[in-house]
Each structure stands twice: as C-alpha cells, then as structure tokens.
Protein backbone atom coordinates (compact mmCIF):
# COMPACT_ATOMS: atom_id res chain seq x y z
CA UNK A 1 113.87 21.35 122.47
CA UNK A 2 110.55 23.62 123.20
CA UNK A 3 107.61 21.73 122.75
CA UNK A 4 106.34 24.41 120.80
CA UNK A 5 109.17 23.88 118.01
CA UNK A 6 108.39 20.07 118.31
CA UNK A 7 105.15 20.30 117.39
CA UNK A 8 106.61 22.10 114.03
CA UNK A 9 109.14 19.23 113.07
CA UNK A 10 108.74 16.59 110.80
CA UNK A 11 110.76 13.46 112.30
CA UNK A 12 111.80 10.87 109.90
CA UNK A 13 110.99 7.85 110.59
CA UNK A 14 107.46 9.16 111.91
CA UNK A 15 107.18 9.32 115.26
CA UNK A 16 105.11 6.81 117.32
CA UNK A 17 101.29 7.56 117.32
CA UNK A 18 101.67 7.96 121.47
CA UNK A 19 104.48 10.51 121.34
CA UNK A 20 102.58 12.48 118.59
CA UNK A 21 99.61 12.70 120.79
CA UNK A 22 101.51 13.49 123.95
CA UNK A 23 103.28 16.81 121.62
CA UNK A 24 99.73 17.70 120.98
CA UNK A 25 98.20 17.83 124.44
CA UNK A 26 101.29 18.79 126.38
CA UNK A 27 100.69 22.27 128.33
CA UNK A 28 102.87 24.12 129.96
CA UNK A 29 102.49 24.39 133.82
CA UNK A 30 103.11 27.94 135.89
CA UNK A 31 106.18 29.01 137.15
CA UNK A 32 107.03 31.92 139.30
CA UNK A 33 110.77 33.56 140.11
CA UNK A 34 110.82 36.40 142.81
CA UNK A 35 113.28 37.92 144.93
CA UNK A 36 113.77 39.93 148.55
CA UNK A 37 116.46 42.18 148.69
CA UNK A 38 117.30 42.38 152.68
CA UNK A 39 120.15 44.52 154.59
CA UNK A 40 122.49 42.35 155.18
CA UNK A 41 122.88 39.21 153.16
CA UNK A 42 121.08 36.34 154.94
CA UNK A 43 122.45 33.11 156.29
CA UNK A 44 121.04 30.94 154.44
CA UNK A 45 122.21 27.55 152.92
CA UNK A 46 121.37 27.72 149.17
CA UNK A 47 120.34 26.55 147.14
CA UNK A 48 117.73 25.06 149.46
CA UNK A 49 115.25 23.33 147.68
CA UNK A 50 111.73 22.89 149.60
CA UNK A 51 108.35 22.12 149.09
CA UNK A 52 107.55 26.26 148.24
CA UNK A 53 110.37 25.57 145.63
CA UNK A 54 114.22 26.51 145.34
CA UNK A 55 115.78 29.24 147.31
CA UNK A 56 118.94 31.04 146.74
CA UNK A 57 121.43 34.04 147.10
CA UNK A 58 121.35 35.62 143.93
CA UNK A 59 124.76 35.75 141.96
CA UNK A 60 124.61 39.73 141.37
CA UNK A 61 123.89 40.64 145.01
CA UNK A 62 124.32 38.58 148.13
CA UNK A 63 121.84 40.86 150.03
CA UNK A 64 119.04 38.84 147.62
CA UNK A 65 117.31 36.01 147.60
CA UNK A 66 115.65 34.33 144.84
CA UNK A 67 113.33 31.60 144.58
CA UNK A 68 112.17 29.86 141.93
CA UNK A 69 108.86 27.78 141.75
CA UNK A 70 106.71 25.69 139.59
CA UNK A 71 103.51 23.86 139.07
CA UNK A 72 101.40 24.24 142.46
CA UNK A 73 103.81 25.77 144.85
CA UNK A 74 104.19 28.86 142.27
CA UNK A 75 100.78 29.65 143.56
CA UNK A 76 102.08 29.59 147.40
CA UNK A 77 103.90 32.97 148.39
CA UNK A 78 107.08 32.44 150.39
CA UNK A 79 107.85 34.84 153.30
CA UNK A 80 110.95 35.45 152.86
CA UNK A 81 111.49 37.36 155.84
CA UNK A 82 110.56 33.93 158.26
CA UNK A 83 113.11 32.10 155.91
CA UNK A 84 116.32 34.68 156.26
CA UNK A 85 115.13 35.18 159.72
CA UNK A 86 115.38 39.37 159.29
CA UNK A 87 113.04 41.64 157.64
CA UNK A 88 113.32 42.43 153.73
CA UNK A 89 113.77 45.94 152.55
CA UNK A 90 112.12 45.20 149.33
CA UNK A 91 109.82 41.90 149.09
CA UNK A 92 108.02 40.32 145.92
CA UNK A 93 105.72 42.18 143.86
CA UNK A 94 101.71 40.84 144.29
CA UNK A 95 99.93 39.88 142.37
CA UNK A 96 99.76 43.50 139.88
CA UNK A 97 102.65 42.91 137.92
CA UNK A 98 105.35 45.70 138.39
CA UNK A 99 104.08 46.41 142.25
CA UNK A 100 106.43 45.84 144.58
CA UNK A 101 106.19 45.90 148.45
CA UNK A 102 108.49 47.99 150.64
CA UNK A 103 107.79 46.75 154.16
C-alpha cells in the first residue's frame, strides 16, 4: 500500500508511536526508466542487475533495452551503447523531458 494512502488510514488498534512517525517522514527517493532502441537486438544477458541499476530487453521489442534505476544511480546515465557493445539508433532523452538523442 502507497505510503501516501497510509498516511490517510485509521488502523485499529492504533498503530505504534514509531511506525506513525516513520509514515510521516517517509519520502520518496528518485527513480529513472529509459530505453535505447539499437539495430539489431543486443546480446545481452537480462535482466542484469548492476550498480547503474537493472538492464533488460524490453518485452515489446527485442531491438530495446531498458533500464530501470533508483535512489543514487538514477542520477548516473548508462551508455548503453558500451553495454550492448553496438551503437543505439535512438538513446535516452537528457535531461529536457521529451528530447531524445539520435546519435
């Protein structure tokens, strides 16, 4: 459950005096999900899950991959082209949102 909704509920019994206090000062970190769309699809054991987060074919198109990322390595960019080993036709957008890259 969203601690967002939490932080609506009553609970009955109450709820410990710690766990209330931990609702009301828990944030929610950053996350990023991007993708590279390449020529061929890349060889590429996935999911792979690495320090720059977890990387993997997408489902729709096995010319993509997709990685998803949270906390501080949503900050990092991947190159995805040193990963698959071949240049992308289409990389991640930067940091504008809706601009995306063609190498």
């Amino acid at each position: 459950m969203p601690l967002t909704l939490q932080r609506e509920l009553r609970f009955a019994p109450p709820l410990p005096e710690h766990r209330l206090r931990a609702l009301a000062e828990a944030t929610y970190g950053s996350a990023r999900k991007e993708a590279a769309l390449f020529a061929e699809p890349p060889t590429l054991p996935a999911p792979t899950v690495m320090a720059e987060g977890v990387v993997y074919v997408s489902d729709e198109d096995p010319r993509m991959l997709v990685r998803f990322a949270g906390a501080g390595a949503a900050s990092r960019r991947l190159d995805f082209a040193e990963l698959a080993g071949a240049p992308a036709r289409v990389t991640p957008p930067s940091r504008e949102k809706g601009v995306f890259r063609r190498p």
